[in-house]
C-alpha atoms as a PDB file:
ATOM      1  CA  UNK A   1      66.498 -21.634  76.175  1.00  0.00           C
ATOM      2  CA  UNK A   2      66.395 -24.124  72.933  1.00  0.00           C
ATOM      3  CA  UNK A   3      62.829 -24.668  71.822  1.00  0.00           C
ATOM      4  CA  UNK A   4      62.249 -28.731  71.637  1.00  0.00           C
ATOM      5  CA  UNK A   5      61.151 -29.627  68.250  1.00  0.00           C
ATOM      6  CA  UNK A   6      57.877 -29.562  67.445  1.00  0.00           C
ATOM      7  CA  UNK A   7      55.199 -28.275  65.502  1.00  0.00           C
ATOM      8  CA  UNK A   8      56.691 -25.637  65.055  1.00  0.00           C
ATOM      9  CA  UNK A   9      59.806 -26.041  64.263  1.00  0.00           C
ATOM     10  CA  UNK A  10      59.442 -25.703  60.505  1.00  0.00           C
ATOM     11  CA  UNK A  11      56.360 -23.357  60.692  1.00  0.00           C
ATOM     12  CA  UNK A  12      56.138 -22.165  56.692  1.00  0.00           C
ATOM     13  CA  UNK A  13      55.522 -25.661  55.917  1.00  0.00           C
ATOM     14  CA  UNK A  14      51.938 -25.550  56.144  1.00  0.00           C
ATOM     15  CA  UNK A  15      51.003 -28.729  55.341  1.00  0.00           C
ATOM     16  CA  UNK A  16      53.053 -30.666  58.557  1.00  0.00           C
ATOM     17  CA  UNK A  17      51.796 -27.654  60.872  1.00  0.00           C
ATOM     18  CA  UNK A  18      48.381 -28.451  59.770  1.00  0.00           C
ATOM     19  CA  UNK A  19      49.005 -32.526  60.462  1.00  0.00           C
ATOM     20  CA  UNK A  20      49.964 -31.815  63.626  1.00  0.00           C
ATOM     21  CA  UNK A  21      47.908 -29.313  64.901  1.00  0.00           C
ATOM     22  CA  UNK A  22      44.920 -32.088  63.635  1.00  0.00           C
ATOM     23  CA  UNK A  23      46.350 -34.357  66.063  1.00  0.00           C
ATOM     24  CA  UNK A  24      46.902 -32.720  69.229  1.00  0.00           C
ATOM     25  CA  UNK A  25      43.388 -31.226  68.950  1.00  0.00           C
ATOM     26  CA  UNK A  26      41.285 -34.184  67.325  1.00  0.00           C
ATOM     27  CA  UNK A  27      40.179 -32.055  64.238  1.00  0.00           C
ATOM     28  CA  UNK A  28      39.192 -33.206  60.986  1.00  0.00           C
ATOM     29  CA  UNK A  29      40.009 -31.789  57.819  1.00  0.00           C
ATOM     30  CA  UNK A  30      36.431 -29.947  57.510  1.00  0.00           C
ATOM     31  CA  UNK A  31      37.000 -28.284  61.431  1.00  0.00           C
ATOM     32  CA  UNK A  32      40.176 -27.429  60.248  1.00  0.00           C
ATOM     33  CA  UNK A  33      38.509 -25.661  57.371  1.00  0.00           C
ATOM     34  CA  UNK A  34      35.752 -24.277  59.461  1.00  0.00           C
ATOM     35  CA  UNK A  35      37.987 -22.419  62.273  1.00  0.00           C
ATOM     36  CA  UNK A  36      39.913 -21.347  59.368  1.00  0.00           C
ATOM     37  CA  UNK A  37      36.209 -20.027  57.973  1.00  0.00           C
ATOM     38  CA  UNK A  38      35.501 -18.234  61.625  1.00  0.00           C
ATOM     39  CA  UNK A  39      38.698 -16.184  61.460  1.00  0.00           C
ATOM     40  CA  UNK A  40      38.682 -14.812  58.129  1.00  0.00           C
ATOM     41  CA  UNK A  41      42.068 -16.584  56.727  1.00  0.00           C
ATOM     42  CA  UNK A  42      42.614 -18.679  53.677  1.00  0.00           C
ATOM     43  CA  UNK A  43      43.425 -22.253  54.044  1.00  0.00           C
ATOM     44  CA  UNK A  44      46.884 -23.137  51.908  1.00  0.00           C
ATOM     45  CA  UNK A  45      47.096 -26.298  50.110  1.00  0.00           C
ATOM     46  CA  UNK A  46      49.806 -28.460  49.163  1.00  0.00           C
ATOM     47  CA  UNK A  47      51.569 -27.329  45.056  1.00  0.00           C
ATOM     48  CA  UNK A  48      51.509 -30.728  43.169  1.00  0.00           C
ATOM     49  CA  UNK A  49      54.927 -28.885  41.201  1.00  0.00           C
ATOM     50  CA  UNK A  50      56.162 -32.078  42.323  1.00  0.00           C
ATOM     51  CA  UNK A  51      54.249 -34.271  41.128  1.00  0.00           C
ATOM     52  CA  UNK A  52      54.850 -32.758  37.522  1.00  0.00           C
ATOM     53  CA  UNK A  53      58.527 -34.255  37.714  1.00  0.00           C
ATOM     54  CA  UNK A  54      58.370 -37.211  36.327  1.00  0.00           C
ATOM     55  CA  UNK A  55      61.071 -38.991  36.910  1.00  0.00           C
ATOM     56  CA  UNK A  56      63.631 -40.099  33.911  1.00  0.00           C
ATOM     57  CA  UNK A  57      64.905 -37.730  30.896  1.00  0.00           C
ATOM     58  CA  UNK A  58      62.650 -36.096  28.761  1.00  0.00           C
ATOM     59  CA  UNK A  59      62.790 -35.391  25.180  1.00  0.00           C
ATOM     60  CA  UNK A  60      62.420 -32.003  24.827  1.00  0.00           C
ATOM     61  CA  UNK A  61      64.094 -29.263  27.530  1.00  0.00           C
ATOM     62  CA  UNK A  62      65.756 -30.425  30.645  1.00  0.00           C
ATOM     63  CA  UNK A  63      64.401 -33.466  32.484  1.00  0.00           C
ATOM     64  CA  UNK A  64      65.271 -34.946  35.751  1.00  0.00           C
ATOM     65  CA  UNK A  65      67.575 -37.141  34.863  1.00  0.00           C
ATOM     66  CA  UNK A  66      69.555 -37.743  37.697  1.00  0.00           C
ATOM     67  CA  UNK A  67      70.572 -41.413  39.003  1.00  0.00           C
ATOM     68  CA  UNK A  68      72.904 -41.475  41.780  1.00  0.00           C
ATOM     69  CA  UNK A  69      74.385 -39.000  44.080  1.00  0.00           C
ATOM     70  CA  UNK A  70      76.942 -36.700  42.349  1.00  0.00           C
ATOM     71  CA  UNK A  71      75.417 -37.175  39.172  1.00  0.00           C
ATOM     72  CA  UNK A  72      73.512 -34.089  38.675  1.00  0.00           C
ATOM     73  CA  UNK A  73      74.351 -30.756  40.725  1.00  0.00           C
ATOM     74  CA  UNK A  74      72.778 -27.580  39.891  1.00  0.00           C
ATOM     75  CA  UNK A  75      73.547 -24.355  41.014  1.00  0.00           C
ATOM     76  CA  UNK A  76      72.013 -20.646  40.918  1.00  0.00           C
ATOM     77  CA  UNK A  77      71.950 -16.853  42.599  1.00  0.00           C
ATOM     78  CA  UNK A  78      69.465 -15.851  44.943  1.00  0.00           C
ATOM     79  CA  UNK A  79      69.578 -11.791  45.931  1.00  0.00           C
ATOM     80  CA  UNK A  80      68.790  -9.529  48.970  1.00  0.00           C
ATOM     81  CA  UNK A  81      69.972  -6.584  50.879  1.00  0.00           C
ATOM     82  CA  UNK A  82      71.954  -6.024  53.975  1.00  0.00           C
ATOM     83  CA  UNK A  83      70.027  -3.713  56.401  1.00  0.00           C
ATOM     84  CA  UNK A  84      71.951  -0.536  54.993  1.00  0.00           C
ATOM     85  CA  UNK A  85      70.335  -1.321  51.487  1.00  0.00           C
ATOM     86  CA  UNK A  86      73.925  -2.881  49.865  1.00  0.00           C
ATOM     87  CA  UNK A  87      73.299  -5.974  48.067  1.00  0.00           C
ATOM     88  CA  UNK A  88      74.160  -9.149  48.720  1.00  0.00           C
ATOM     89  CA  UNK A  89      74.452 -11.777  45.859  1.00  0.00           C
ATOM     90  CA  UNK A  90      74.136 -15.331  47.464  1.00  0.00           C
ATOM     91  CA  UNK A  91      75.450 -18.816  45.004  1.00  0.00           C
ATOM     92  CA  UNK A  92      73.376 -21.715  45.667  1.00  0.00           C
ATOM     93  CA  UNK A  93      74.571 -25.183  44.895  1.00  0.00           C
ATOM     94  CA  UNK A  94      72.687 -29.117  45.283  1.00  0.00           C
ATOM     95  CA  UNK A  95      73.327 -32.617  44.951  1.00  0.00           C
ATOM     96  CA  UNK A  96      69.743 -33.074  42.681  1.00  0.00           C
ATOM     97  CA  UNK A  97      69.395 -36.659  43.996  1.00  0.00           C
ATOM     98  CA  UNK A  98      70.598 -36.451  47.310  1.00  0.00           C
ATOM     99  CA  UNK A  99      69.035 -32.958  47.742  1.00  0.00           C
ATOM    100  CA  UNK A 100      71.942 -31.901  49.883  1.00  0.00           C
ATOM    101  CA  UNK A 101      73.365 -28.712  49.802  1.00  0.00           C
ATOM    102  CA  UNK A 102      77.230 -28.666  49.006  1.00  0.00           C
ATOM    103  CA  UNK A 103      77.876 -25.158  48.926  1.00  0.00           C
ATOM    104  CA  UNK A 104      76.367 -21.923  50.141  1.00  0.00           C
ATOM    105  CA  UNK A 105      78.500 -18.504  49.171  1.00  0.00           C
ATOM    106  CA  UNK A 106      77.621 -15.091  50.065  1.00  0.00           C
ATOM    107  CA  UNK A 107      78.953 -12.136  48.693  1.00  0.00           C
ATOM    108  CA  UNK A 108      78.583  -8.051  47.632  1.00  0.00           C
ATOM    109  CA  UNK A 109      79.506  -9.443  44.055  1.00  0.00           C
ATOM    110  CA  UNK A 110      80.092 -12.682  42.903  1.00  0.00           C
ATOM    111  CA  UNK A 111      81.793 -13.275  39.038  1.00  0.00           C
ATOM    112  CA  UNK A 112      82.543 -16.342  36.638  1.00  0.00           C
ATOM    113  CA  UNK A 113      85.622 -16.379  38.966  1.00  0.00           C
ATOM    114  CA  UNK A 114      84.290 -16.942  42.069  1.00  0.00           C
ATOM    115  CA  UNK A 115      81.936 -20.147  40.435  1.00  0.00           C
ATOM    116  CA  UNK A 116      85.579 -21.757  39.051  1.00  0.00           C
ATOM    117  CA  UNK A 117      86.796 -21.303  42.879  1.00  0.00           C
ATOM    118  CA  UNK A 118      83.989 -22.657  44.399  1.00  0.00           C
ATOM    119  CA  UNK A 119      83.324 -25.758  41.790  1.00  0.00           C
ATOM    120  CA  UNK A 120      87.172 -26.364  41.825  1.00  0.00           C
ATOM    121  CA  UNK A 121      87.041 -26.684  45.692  1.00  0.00           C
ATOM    122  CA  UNK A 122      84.092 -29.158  45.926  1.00  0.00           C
ATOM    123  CA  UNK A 123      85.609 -31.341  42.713  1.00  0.00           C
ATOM    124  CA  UNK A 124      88.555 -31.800  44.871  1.00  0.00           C
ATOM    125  CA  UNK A 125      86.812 -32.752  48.008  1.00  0.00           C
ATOM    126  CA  UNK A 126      84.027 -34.953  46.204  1.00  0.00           C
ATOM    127  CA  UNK A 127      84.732 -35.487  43.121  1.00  0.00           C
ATOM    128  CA  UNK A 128      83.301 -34.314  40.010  1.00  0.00           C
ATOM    129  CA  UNK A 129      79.990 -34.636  38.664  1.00  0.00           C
ATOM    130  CA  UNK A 130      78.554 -36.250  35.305  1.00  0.00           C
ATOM    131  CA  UNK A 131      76.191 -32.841  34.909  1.00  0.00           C
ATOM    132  CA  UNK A 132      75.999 -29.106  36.079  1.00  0.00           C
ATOM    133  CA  UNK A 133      72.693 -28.056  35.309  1.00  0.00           C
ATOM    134  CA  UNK A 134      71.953 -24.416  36.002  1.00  0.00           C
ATOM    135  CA  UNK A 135      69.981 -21.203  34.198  1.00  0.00           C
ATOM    136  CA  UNK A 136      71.860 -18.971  30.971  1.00  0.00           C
ATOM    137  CA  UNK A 137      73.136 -16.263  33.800  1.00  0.00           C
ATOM    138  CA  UNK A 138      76.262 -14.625  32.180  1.00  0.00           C
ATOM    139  CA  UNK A 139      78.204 -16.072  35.437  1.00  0.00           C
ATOM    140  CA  UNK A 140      77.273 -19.665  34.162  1.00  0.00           C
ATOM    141  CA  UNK A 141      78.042 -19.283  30.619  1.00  0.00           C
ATOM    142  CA  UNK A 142      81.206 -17.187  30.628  1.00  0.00           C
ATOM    143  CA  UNK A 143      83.383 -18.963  28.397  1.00  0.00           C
ATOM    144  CA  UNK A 144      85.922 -19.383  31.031  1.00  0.00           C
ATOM    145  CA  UNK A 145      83.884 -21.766  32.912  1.00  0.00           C
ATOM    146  CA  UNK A 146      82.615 -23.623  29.960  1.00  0.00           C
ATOM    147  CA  UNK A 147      85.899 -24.259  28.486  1.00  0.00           C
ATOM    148  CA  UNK A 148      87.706 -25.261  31.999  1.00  0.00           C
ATOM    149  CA  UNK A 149      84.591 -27.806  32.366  1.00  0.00           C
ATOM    150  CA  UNK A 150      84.626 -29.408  28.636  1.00  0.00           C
ATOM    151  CA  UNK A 151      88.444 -30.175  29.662  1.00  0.00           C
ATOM    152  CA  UNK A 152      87.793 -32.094  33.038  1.00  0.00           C
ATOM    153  CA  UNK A 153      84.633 -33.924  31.373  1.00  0.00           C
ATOM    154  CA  UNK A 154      81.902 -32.493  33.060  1.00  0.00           C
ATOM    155  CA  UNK A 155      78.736 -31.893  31.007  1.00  0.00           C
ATOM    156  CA  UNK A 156      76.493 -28.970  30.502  1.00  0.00           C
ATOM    157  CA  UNK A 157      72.895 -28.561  31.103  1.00  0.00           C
ATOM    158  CA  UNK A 158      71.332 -24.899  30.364  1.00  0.00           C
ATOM    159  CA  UNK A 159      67.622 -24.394  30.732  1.00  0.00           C
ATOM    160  CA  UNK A 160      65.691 -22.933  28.208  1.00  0.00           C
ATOM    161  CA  UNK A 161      65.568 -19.232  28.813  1.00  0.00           C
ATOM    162  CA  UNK A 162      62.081 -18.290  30.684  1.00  0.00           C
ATOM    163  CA  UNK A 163      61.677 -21.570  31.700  1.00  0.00           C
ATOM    164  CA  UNK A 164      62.894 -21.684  35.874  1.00  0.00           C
ATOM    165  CA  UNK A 165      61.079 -24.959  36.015  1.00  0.00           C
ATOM    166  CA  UNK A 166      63.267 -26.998  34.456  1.00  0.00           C
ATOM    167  CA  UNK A 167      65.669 -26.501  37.720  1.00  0.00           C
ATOM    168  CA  UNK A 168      63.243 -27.025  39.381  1.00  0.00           C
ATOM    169  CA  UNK A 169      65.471 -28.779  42.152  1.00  0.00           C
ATOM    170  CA  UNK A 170      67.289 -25.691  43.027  1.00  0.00           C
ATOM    171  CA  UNK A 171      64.525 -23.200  42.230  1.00  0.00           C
ATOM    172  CA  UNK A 172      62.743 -25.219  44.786  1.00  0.00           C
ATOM    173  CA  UNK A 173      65.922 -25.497  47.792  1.00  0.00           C
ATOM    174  CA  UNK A 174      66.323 -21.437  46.762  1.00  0.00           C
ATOM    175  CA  UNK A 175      62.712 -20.963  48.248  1.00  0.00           C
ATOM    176  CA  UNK A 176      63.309 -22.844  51.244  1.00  0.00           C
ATOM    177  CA  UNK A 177      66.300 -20.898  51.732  1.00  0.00           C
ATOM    178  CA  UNK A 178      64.262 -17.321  51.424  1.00  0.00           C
ATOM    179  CA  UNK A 179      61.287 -18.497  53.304  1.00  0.00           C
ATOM    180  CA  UNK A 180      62.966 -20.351  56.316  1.00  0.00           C
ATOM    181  CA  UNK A 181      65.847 -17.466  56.032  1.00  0.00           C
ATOM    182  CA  UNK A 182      66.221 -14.737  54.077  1.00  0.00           C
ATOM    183  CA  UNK A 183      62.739 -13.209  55.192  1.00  0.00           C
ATOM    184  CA  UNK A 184      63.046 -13.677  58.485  1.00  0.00           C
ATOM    185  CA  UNK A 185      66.506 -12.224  59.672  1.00  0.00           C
ATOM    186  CA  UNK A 186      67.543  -8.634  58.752  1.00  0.00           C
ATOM    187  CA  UNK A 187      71.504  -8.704  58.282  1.00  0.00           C
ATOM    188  CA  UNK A 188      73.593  -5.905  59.097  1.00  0.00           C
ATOM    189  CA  UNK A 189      76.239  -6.826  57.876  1.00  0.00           C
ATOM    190  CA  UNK A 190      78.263  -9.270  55.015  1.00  0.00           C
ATOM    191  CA  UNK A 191      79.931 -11.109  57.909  1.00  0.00           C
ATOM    192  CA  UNK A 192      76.702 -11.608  59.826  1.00  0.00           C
ATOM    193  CA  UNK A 193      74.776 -12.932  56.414  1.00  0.00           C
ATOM    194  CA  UNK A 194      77.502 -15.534  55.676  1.00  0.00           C
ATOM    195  CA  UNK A 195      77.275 -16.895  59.646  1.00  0.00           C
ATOM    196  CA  UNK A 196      73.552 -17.078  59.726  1.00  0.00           C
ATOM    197  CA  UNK A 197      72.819 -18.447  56.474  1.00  0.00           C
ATOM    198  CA  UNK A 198      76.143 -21.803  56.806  1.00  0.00           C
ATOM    199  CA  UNK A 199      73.805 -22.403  59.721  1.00  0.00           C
ATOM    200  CA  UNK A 200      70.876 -22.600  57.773  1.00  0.00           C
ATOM    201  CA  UNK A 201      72.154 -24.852  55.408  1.00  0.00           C
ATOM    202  CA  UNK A 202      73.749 -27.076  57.955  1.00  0.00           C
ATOM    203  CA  UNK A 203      70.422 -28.043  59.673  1.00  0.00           C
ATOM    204  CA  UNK A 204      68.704 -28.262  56.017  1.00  0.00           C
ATOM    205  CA  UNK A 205      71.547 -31.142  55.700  1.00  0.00           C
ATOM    206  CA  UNK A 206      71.984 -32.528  59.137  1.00  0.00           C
ATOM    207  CA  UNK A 207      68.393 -31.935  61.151  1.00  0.00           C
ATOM    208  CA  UNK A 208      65.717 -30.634  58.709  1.00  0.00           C
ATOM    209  CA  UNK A 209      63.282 -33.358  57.903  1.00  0.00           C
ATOM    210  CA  UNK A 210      62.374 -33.685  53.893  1.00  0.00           C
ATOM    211  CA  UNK A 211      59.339 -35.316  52.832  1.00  0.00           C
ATOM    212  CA  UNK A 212      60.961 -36.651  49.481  1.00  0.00           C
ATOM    213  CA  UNK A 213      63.431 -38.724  51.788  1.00  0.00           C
ATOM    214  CA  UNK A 214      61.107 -39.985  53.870  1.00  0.00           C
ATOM    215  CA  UNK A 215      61.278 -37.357  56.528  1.00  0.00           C
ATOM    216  CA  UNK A 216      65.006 -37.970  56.607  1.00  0.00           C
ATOM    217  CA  UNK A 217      67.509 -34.938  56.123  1.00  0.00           C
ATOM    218  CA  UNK A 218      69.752 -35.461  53.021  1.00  0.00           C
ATOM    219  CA  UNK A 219      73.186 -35.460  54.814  1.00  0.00           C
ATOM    220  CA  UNK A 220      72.636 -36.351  58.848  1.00  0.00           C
ATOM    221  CA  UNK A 221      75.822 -36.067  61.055  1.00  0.00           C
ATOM    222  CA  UNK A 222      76.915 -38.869  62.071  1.00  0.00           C
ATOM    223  CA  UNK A 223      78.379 -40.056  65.306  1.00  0.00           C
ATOM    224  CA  UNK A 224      80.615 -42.972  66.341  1.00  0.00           C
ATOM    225  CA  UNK A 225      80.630 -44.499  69.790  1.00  0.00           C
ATOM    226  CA  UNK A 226      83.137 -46.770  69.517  1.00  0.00           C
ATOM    227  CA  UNK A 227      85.413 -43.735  68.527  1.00  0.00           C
ATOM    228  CA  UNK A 228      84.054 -41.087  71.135  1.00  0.00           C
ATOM    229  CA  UNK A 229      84.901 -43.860  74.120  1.00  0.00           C
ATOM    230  CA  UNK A 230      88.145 -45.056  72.885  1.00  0.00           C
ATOM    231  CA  UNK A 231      89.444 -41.104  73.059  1.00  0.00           C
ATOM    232  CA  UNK A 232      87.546 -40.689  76.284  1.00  0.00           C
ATOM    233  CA  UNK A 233      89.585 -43.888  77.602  1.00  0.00           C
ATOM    234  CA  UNK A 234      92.539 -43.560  76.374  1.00  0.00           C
ATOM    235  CA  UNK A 235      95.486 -43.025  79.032  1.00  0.00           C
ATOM    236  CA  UNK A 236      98.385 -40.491  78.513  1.00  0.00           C
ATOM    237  CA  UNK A 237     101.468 -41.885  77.937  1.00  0.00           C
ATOM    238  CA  UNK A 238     103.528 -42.565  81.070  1.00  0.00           C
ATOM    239  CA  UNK A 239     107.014 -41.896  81.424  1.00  0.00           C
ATOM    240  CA  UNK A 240     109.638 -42.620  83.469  1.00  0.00           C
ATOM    241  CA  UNK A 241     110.677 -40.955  86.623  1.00  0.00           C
ATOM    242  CA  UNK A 242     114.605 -41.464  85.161  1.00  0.00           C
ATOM    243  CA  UNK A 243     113.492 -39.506  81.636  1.00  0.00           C
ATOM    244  CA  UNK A 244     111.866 -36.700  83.335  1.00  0.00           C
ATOM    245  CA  UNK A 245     114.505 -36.035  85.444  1.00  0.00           C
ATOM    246  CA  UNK A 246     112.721 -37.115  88.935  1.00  0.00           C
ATOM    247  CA  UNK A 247     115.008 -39.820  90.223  1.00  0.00           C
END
């Protein structure tokens, strides 16, 4: 059976649990704090990281500067282990303005190579971006990649080294994806990782709620009625008795 939405649906994100839970039992913010108190447990608050991103460029390191959707994507690695201790090596990759997630690839190893693939597909099937913003990993700045991006016009945007707050976008979608996944599934096996985690990021586009949208998800699926009843209604094509032979 499929648990309705709720509460606790997304239950790492404290602060909605917390709302909620204040309004089905008629709490306030100090009895929240109090039964907290009683049973020992520390009472999480909201980071303000956000609030530290201003929004337009800024003049020294890398800025939010992103406009419009495809303007900025930035991409990264996140790591873990399969349950018989082989690692797994996992490329993430946003739209920084939509906050959609375009790409999720999961592998034992992942090279320069395997980037070009990847950013080659989604250029063809989107388009390409004015930016790729992403950390000084060797995979990012193999010389390979730079070169075969300076040639299709696609600029550059390397954070300073030590400084994981200046992708903040994807540093940020990278924890949702270990909190919400990553720690709470044990995978057995590469195929198994790559299933469970597409899923993931299809509800984080199509059903997860955001607050920086407005509670909206960044890419929700759409349906068409008009389309669904006109194949539901529509009549096979008829032919004669003579043609098939029936006369």
């Amino acid at each position: 059976m499929v648990a309705a939405a709720g509460p606790r649906a997304f239950p790492l994100d404290s602060v909605r649990f917390r709302q909620a839970r204040t309004k089905e039992t008629g709490l306030r913010r100090t009895g929240t704090r109090s039964a907290y108190s009683q049973r020992g447990l520390t009472l999480r608050y909201a980071s303000n990281a956000r609030n530290n991103q201003a929004s337009g460029p800024r003049v020294k390191g890398r800025g939010p500067i992103q406009e419009r959707k495809d303007h900025v994507w930035s991409y990264d690695f996140v790591f873990d282990r399969t349950y018989d201790g082989r690692p797994l090596k996992i490329l993430t990759l946003i739209d920084e303005y939509t906050r959609e997630c375009l790409a999720i690839d999961v592998g034992r190893r992942l090279t320069s190579e395997d980037v070009i693939f990847r950013l080659e597909q989604l250029f063809v099937e989107r388009g390409t971006p004015a930016y790729l913003c992403s950390d000084n990993g060797p995979e990012m700045t193999a010389n390979a990649l730079r070169e075969w991006l300076a040639r299709i016009d696609v600029g550059t945007l390397y954070i300073e080294p030590g400084s994981p707050w200046e992708n903040g976008f994807c540093e940020s979608f990278n924890g949702k994806l270990r909190d919400e996944r990553l720690n709470g599934e044990i995978f057995y096996t590469l195929t198994e990782a790559r299933v469970l985690i597409e899923m993931w990021r299809r509800e984080y586009n199509q059903i997860r709620p955001h607050s920086s949208l407005g509670q909206q998800p960044p890419a929700p699926e759409t349906w068409r009625p008009a389309e669904a009843a006109s194949a539901t209604l529509r009549q096979p094509r008829l032919v004669p008795m003579e043609s098939a032979g029936l006369s």
